[in-house]
N, C-alpha and C. Protein backbone atom coordinates (compact mmCIF):
# COMPACT_ATOMS: atom_id res chain seq x y z
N UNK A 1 76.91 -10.92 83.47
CA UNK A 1 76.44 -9.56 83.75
C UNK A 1 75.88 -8.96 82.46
N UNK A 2 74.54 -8.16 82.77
CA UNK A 2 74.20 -7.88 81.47
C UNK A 2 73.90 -6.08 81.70
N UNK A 3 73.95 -5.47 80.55
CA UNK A 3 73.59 -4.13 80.90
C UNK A 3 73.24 -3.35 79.32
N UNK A 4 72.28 -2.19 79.39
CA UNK A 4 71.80 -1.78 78.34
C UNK A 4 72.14 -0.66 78.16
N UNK A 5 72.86 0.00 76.92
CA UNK A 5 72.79 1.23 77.30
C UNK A 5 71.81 2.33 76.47
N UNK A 6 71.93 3.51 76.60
CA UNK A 6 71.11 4.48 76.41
C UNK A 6 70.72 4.36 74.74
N UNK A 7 71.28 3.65 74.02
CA UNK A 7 71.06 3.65 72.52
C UNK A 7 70.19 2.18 72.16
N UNK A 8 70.39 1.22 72.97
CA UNK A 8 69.85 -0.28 72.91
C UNK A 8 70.62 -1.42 72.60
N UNK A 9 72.21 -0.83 72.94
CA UNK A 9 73.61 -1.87 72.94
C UNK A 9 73.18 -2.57 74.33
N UNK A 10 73.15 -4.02 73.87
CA UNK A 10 73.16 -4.99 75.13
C UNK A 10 74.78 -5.14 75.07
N UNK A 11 75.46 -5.25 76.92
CA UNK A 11 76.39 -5.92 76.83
C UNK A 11 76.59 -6.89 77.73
N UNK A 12 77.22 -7.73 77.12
CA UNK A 12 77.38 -9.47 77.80
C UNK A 12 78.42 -9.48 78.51
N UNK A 13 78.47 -10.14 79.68
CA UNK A 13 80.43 -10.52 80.68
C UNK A 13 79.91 -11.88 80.46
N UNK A 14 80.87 -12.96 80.61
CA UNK A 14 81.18 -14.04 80.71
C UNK A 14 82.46 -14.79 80.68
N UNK A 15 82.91 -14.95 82.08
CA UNK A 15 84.82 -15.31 82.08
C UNK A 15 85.26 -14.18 81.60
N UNK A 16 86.42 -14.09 80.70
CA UNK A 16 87.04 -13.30 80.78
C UNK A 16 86.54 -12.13 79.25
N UNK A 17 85.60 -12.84 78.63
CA UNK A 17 85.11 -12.58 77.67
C UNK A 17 84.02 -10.98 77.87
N UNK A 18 83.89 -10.37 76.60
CA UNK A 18 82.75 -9.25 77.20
C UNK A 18 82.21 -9.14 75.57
N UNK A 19 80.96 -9.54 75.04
CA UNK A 19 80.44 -9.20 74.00
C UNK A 19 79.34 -7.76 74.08
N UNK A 20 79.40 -7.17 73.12
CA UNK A 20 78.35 -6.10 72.76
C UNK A 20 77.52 -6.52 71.57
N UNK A 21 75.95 -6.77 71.69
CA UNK A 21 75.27 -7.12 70.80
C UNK A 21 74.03 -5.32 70.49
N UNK A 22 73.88 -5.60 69.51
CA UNK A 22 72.71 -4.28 68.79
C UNK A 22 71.59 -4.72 68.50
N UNK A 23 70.44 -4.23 68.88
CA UNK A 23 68.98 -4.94 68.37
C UNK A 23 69.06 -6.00 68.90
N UNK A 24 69.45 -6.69 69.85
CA UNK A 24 69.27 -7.81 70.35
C UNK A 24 67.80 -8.44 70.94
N UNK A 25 67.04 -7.42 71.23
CA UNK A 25 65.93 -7.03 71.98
C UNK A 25 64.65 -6.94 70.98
N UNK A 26 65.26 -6.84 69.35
CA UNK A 26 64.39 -6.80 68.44
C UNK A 26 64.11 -7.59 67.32
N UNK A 27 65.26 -8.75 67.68
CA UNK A 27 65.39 -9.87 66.69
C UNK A 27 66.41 -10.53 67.08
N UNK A 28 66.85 -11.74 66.52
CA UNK A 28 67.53 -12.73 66.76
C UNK A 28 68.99 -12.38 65.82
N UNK A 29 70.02 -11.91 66.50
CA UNK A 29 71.21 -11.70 65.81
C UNK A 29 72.26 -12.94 65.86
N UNK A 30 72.73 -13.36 64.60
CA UNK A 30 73.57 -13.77 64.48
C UNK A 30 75.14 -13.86 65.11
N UNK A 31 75.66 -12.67 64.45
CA UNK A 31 77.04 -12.44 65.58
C UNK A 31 76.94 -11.07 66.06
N UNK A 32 77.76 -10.63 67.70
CA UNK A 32 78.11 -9.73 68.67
C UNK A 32 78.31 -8.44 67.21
N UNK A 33 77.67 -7.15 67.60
CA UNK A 33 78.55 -5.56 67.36
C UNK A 33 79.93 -5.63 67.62
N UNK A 34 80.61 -6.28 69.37
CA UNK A 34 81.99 -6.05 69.37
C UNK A 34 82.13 -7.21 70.54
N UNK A 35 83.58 -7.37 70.58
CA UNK A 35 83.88 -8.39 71.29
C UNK A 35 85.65 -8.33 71.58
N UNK A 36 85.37 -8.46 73.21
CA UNK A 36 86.90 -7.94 73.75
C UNK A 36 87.20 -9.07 75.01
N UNK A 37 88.46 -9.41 74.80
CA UNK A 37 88.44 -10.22 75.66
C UNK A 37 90.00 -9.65 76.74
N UNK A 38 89.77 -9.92 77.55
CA UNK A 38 90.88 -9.79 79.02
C UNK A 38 91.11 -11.02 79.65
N UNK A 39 92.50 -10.89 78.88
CA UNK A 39 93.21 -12.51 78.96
C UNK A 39 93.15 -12.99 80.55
N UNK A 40 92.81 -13.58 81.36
CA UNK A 40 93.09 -14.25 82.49
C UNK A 40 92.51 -13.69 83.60
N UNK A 41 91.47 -13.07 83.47
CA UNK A 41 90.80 -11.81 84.13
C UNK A 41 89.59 -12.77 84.47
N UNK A 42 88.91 -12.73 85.83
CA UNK A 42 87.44 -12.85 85.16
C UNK A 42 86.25 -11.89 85.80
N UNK A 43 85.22 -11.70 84.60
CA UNK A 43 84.81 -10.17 84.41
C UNK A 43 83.70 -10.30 85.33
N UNK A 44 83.62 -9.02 86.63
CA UNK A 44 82.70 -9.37 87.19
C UNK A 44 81.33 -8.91 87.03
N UNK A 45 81.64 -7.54 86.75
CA UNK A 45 80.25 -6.46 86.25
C UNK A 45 80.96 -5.53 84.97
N UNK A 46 79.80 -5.26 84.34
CA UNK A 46 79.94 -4.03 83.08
C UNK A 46 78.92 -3.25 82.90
N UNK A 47 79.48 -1.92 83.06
CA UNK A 47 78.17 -1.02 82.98
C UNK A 47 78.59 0.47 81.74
N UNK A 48 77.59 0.67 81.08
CA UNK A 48 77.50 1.47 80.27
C UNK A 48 77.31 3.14 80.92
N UNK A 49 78.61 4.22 80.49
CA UNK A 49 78.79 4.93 81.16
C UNK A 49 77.77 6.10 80.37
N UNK A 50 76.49 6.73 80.79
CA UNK A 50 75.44 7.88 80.54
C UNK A 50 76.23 8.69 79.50
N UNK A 51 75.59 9.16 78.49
CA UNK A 51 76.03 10.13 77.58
C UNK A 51 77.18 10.02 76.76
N UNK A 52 77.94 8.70 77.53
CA UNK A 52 79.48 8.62 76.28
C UNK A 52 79.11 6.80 75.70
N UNK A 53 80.16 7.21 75.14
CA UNK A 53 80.43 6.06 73.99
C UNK A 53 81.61 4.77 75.08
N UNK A 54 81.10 4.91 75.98
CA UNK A 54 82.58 3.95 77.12
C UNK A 54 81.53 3.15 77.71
N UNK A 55 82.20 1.98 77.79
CA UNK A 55 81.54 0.90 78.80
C UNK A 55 82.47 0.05 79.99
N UNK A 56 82.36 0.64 80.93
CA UNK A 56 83.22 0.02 82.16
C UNK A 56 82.93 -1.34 82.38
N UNK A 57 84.48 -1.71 82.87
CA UNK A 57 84.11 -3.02 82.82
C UNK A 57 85.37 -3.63 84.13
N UNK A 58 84.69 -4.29 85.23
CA UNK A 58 84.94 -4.25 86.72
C UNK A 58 85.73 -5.93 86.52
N UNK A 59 87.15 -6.19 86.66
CA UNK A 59 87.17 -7.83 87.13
C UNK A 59 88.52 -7.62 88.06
N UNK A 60 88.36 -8.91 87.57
CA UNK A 60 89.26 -9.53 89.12
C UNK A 60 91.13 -8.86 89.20
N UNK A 61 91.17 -8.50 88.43
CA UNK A 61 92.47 -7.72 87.79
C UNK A 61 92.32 -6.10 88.21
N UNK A 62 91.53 -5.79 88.58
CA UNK A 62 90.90 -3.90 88.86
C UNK A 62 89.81 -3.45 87.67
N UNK A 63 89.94 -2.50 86.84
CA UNK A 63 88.94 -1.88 85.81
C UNK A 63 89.65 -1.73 85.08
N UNK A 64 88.77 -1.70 83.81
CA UNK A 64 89.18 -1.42 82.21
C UNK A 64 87.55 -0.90 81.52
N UNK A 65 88.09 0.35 80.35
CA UNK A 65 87.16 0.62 79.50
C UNK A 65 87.27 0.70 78.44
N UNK A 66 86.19 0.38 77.72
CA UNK A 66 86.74 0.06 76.09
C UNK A 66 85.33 1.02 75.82
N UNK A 67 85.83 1.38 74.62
CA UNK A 67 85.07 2.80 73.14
C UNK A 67 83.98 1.74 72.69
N UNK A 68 82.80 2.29 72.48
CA UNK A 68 81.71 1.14 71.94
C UNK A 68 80.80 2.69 71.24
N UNK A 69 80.91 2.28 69.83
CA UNK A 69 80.94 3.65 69.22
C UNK A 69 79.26 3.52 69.17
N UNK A 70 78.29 4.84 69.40
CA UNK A 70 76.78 4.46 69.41
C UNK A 70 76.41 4.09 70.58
N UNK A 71 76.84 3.88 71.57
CA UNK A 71 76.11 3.47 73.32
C UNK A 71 75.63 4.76 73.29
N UNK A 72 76.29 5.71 73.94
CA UNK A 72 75.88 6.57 74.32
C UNK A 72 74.66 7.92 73.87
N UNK A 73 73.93 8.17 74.22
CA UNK A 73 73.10 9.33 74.09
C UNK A 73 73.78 10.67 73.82
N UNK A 74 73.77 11.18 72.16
CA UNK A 74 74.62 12.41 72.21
C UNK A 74 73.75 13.43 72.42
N UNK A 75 72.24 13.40 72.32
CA UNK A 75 71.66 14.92 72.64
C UNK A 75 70.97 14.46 73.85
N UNK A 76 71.27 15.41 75.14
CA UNK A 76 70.68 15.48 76.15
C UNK A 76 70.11 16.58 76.79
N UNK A 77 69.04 16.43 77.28
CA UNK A 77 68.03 17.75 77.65
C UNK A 77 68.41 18.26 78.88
N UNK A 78 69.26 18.89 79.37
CA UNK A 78 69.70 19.94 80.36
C UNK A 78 69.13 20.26 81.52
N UNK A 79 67.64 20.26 81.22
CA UNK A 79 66.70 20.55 82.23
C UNK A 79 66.30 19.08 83.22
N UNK A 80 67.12 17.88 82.86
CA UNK A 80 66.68 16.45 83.21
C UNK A 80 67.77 16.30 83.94
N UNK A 81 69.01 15.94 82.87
CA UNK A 81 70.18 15.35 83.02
C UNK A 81 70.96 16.01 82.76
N UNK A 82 71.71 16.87 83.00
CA UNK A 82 73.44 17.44 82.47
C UNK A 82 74.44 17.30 83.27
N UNK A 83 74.84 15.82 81.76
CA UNK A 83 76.31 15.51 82.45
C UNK A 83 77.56 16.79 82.65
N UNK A 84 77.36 18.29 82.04
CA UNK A 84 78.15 19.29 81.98
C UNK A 84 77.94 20.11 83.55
N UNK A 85 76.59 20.11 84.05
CA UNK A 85 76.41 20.79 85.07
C UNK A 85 77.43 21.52 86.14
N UNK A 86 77.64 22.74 86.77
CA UNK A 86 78.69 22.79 87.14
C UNK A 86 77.73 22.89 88.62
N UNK A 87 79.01 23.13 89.55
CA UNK A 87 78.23 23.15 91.35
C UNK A 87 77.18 23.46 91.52
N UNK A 88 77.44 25.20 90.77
CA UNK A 88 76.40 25.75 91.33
C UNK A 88 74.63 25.54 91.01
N UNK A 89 75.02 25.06 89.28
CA UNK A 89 73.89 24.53 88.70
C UNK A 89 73.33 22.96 89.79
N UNK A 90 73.78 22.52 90.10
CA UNK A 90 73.64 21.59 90.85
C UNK A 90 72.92 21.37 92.27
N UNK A 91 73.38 22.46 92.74
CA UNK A 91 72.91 23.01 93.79
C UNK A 91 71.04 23.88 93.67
N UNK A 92 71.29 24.08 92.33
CA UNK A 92 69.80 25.07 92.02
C UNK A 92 69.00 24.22 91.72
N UNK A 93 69.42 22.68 91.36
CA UNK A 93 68.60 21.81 90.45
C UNK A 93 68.05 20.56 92.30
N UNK A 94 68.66 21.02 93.28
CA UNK A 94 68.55 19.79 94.37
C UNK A 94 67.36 21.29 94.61
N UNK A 95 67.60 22.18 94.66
CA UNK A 95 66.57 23.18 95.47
C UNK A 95 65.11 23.19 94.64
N UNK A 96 65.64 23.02 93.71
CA UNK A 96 63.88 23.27 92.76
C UNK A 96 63.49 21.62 92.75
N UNK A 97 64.58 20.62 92.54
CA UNK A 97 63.77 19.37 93.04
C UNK A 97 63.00 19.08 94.29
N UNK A 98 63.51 19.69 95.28
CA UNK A 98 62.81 19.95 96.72
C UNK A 98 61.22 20.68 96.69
N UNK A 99 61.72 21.94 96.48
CA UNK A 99 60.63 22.69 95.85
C UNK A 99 59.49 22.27 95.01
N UNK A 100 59.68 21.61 94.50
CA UNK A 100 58.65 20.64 93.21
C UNK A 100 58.06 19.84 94.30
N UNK A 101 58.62 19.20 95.20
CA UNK A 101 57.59 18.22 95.97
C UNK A 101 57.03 18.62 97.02
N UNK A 102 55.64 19.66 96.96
CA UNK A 102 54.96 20.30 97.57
C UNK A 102 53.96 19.22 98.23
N UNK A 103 53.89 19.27 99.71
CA UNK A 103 52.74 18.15 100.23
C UNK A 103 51.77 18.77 99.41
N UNK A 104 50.62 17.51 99.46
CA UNK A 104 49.88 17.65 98.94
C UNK A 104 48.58 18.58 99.90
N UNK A 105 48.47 18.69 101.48
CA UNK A 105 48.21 19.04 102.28
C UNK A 105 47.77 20.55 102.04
N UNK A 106 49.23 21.41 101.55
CA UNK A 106 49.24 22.32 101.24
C UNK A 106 48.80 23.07 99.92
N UNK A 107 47.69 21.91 99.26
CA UNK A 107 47.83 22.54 97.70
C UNK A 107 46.03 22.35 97.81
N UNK A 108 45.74 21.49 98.75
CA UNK A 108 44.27 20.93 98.52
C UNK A 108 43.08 22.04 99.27
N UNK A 109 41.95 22.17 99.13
CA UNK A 109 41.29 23.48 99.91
C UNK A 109 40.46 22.74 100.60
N UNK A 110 40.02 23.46 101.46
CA UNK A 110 38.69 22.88 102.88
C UNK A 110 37.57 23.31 102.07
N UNK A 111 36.94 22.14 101.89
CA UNK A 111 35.68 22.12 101.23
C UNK A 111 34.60 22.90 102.45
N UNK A 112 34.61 22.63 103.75
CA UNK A 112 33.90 24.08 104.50
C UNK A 112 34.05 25.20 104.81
N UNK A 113 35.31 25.47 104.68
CA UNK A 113 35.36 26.92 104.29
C UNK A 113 34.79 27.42 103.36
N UNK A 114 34.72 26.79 101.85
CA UNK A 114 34.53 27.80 100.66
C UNK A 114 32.95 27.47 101.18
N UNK A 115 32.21 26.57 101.20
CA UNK A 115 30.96 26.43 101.75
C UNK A 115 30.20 27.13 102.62
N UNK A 116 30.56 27.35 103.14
CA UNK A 116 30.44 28.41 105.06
C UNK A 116 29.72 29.46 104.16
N UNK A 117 28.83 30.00 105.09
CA UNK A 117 27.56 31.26 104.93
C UNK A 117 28.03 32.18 106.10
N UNK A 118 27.87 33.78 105.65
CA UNK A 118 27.99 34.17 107.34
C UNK A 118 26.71 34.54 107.40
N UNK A 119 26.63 34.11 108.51
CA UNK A 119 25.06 34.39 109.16
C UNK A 119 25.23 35.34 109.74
N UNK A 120 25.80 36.56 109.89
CA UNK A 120 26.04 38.10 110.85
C UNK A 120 24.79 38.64 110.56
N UNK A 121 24.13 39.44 111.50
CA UNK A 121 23.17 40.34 111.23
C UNK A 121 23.52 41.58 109.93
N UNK A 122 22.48 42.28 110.09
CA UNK A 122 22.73 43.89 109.01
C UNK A 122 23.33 45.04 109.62
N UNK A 123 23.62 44.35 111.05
CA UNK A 123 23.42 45.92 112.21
C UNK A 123 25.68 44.87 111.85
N UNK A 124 25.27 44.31 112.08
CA UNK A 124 27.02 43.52 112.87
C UNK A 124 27.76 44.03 111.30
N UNK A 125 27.32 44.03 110.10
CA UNK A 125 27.67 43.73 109.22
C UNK A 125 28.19 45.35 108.86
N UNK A 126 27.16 46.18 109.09
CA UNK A 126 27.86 47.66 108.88
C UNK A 126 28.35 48.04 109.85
N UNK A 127 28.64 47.54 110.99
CA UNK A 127 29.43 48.37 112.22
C UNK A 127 31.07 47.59 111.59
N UNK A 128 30.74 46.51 111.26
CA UNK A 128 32.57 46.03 110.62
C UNK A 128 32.72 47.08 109.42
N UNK A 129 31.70 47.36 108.67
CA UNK A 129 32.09 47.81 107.45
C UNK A 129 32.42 49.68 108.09
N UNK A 130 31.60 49.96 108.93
CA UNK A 130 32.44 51.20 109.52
C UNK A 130 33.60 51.16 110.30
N UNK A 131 33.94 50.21 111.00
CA UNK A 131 35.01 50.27 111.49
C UNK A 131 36.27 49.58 110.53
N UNK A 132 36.15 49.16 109.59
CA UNK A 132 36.95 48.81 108.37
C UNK A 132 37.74 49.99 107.64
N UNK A 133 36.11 51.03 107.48
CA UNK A 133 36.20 52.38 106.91
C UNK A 133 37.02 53.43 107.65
N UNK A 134 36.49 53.66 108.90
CA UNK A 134 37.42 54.31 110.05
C UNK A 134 39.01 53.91 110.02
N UNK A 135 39.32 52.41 109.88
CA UNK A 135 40.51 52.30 109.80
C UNK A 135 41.31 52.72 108.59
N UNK A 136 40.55 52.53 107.16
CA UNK A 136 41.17 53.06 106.67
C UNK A 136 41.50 54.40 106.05
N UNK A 137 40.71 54.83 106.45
CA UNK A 137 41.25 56.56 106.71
C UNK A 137 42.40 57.11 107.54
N UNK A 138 42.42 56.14 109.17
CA UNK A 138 43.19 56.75 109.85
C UNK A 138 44.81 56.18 109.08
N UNK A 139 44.67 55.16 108.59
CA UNK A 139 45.78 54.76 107.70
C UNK A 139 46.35 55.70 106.35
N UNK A 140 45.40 56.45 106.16
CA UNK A 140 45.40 56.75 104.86
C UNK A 140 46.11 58.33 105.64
N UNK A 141 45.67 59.24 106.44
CA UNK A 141 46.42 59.82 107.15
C UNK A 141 47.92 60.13 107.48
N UNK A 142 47.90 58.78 108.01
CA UNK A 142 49.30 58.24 108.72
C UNK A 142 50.25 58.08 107.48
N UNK A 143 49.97 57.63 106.70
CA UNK A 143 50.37 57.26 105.22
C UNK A 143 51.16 58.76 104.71
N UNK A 144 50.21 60.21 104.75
CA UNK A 144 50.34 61.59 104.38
C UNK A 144 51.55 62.02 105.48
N UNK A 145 51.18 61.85 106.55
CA UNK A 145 52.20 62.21 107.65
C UNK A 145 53.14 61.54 107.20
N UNK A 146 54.00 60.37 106.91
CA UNK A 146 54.64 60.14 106.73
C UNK A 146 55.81 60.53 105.58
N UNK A 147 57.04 60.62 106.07
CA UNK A 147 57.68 61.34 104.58
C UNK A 147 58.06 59.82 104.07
N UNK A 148 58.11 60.41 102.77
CA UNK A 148 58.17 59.03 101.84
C UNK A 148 58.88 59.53 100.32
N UNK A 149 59.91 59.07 99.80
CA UNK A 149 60.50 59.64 98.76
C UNK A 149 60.47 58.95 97.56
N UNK A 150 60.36 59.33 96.50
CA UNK A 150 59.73 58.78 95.14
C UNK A 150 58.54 59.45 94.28
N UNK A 151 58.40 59.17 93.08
CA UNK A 151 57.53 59.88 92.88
C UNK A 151 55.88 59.15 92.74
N UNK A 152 55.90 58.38 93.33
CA UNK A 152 54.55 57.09 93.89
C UNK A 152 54.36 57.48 95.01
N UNK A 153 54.60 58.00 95.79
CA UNK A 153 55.06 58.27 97.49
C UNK A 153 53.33 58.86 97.86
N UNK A 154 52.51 58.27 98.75
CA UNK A 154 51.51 58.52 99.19
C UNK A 154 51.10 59.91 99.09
N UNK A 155 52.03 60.86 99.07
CA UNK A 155 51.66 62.47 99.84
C UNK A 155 51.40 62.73 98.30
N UNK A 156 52.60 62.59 97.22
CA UNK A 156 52.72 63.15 96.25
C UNK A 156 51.50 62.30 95.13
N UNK A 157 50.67 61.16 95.89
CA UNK A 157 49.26 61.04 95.10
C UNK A 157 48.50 61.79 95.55
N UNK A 158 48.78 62.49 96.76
CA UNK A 158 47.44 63.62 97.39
C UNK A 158 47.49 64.25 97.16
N UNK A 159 48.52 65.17 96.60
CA UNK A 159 48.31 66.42 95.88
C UNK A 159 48.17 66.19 94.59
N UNK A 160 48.60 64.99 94.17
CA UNK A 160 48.64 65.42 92.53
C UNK A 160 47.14 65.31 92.44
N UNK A 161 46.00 64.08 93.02
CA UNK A 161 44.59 64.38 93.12
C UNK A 161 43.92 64.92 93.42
N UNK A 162 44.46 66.14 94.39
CA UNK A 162 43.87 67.35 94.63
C UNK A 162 44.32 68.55 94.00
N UNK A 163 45.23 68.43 92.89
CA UNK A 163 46.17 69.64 92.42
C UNK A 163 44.91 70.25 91.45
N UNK A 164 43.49 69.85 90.89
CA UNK A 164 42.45 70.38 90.48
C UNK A 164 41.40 70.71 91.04
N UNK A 165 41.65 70.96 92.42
CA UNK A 165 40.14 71.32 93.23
C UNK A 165 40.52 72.85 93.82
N UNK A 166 39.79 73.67 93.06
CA UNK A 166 39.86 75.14 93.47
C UNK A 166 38.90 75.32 94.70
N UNK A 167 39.26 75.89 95.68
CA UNK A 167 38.71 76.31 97.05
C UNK A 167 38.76 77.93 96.60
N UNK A 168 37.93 78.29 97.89
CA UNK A 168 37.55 79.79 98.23
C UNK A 168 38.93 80.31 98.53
N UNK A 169 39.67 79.44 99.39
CA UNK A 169 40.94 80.23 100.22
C UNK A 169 42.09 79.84 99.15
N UNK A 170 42.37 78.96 98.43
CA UNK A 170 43.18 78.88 97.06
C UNK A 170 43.07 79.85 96.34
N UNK A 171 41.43 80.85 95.88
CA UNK A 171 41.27 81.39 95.09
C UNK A 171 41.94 82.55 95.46
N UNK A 172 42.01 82.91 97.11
CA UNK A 172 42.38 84.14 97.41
C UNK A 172 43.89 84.45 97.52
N UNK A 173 44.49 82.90 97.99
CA UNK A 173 46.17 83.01 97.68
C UNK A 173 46.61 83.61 96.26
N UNK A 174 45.86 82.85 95.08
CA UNK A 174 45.94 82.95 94.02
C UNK A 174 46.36 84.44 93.41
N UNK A 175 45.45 85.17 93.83
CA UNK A 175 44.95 86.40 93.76
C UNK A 175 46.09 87.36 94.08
N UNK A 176 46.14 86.64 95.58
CA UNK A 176 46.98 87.80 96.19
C UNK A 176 48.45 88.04 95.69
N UNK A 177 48.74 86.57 95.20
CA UNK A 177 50.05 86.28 94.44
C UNK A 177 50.47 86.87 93.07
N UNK A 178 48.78 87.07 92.47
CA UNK A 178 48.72 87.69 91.07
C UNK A 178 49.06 89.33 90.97
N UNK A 179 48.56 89.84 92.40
CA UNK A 179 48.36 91.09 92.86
C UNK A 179 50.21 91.66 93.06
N UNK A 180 50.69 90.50 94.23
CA UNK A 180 52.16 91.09 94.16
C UNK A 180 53.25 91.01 93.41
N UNK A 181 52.58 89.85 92.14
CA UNK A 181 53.48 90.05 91.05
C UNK A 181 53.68 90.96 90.62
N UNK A 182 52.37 91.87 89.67
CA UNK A 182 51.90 93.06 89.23
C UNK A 182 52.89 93.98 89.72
N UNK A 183 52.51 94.29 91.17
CA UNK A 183 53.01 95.24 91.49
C UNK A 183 54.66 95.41 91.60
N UNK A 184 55.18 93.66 91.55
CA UNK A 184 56.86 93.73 91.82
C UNK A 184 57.45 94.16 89.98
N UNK A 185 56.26 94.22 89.49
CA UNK A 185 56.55 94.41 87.92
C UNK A 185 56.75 95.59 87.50
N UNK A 186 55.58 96.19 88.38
CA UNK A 186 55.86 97.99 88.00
C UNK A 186 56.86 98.69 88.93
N UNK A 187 57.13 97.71 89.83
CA UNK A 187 58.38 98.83 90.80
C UNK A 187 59.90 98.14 89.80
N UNK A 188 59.82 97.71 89.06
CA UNK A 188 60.81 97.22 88.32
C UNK A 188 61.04 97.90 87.49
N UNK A 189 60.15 97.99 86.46
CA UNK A 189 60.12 98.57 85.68
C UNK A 189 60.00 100.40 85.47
N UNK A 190 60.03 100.84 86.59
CA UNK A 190 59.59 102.63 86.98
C UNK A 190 58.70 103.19 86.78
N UNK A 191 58.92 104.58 86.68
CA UNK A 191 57.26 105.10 86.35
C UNK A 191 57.34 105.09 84.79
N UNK A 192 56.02 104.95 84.57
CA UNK A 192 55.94 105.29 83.21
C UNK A 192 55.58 106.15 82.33
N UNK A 193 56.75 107.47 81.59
CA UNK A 193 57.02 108.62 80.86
C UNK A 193 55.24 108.74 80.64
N UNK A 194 54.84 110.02 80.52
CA UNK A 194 53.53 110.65 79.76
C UNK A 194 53.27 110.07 78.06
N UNK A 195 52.32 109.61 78.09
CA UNK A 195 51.84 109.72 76.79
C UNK A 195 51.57 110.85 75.77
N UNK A 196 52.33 111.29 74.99
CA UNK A 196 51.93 112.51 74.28
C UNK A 196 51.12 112.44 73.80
N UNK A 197 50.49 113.93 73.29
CA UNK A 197 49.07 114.22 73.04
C UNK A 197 48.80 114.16 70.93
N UNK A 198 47.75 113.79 71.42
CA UNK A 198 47.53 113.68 69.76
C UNK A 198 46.64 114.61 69.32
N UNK A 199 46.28 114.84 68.39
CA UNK A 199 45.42 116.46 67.79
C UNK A 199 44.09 116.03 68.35
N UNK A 200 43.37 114.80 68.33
CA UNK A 200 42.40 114.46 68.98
C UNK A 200 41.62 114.70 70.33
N UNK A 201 43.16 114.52 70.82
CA UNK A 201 42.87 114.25 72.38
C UNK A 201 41.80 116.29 72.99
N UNK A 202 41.99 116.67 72.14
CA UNK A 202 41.15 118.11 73.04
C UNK A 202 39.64 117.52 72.57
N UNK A 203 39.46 117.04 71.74
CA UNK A 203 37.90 116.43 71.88
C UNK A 203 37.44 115.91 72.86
N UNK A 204 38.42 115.00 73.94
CA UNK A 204 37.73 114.23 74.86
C UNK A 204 37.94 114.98 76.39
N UNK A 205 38.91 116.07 76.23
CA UNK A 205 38.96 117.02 77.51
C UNK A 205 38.24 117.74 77.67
């Protein structure tokens, strides 16, 4: 049984024997990294366990693992593989793997559609564009009628864009409002005492 792990430790089974060789793959080594043997056993599979330094090892006796310092991969990218992952991360990572495999059906465009001309007349073409227009007015309406709370709220863009257009009949509310201030000012305030006379004043009588 042979198996590689994440660093480039080959490991060997044979009988009861299990060697670990290094660079094996890059030159001709002399003697095994490590070498363990299980007396009376014989070894059926060995596999190098992701991210640790352990290499399982399956025989006829049940399992055993032995430390093989350097197998394993100590920095791992999270977004691939995380051996730490908990459920829920797990669960988010099967949904966006799903998600990622978008038919292709759905991504590609109809080359006659974007192609297509409309051939509508000038007469067909402004009766849509008036009845487009018509609709959206009566929307734009319905929109005002509606109460709506916030300060984005359809009604409260209609006044604030009309809060600068002076009318004839605005001007006269205006007025009239200016008028009964005035007057709620002087009934407040009472009559007001005579002005006394100054040596002048027989010049202008």
């Amino acid at each position: 049984s042979l198996d590689f792990s994440q660093r480039g430790l080959l490991s060997v089974c044979y009988g009861p024997h299990v060697q670990i060789w290094q660079n094996a793959y890059r030159s001709k080594q002399q003697s095994p990294y490590m070498s363990h043997l299980i007396p009376g056993e014989s070894i059926q599979d060995a596999k190098f366990v992701p991210f640790e330094d352990v290499l399982g090892i399956g025989h006829s006796g049940g399992f055993s693992s032995i430390l093989v310092p350097g197998s394993g991969e100590p920095n791992f990218d999270t977004f691939e593989a995380n051996p730490y992952q908990t459920k829920s991360q797990r669960k988010e990572a099967e949904v966006k793997s799903l998600l990622d495999k978008v038919p292709h059906e759905l991504i590609t465009l109809d080359p006659t559609a974007i192609l297509r001309v409309d051939r509508a007349s000038k007469a067909v073409k402004e009766k849509e564009k008036k009845t487009e227009t018509e609709a959206d007015g009566d929307e734009e309406a319905a929109e005002l009628k509606r109460r709506q709370r916030g300060r984005s709220s359809s009604q409260r863009r209609y006044l604030r864009k009309n809060a600068n257009i002076i009318s004839e009949h605005r001007k006269e509310v205006l007025e009239s409002l200016e008028k009964k201030r005035l007057e709620k000012q002087q009934l407040k305030e009472g009559p007001q005492p005579p002005k006394p006379r100054e040596a002048l004043d027989r010049f202008f009588t």
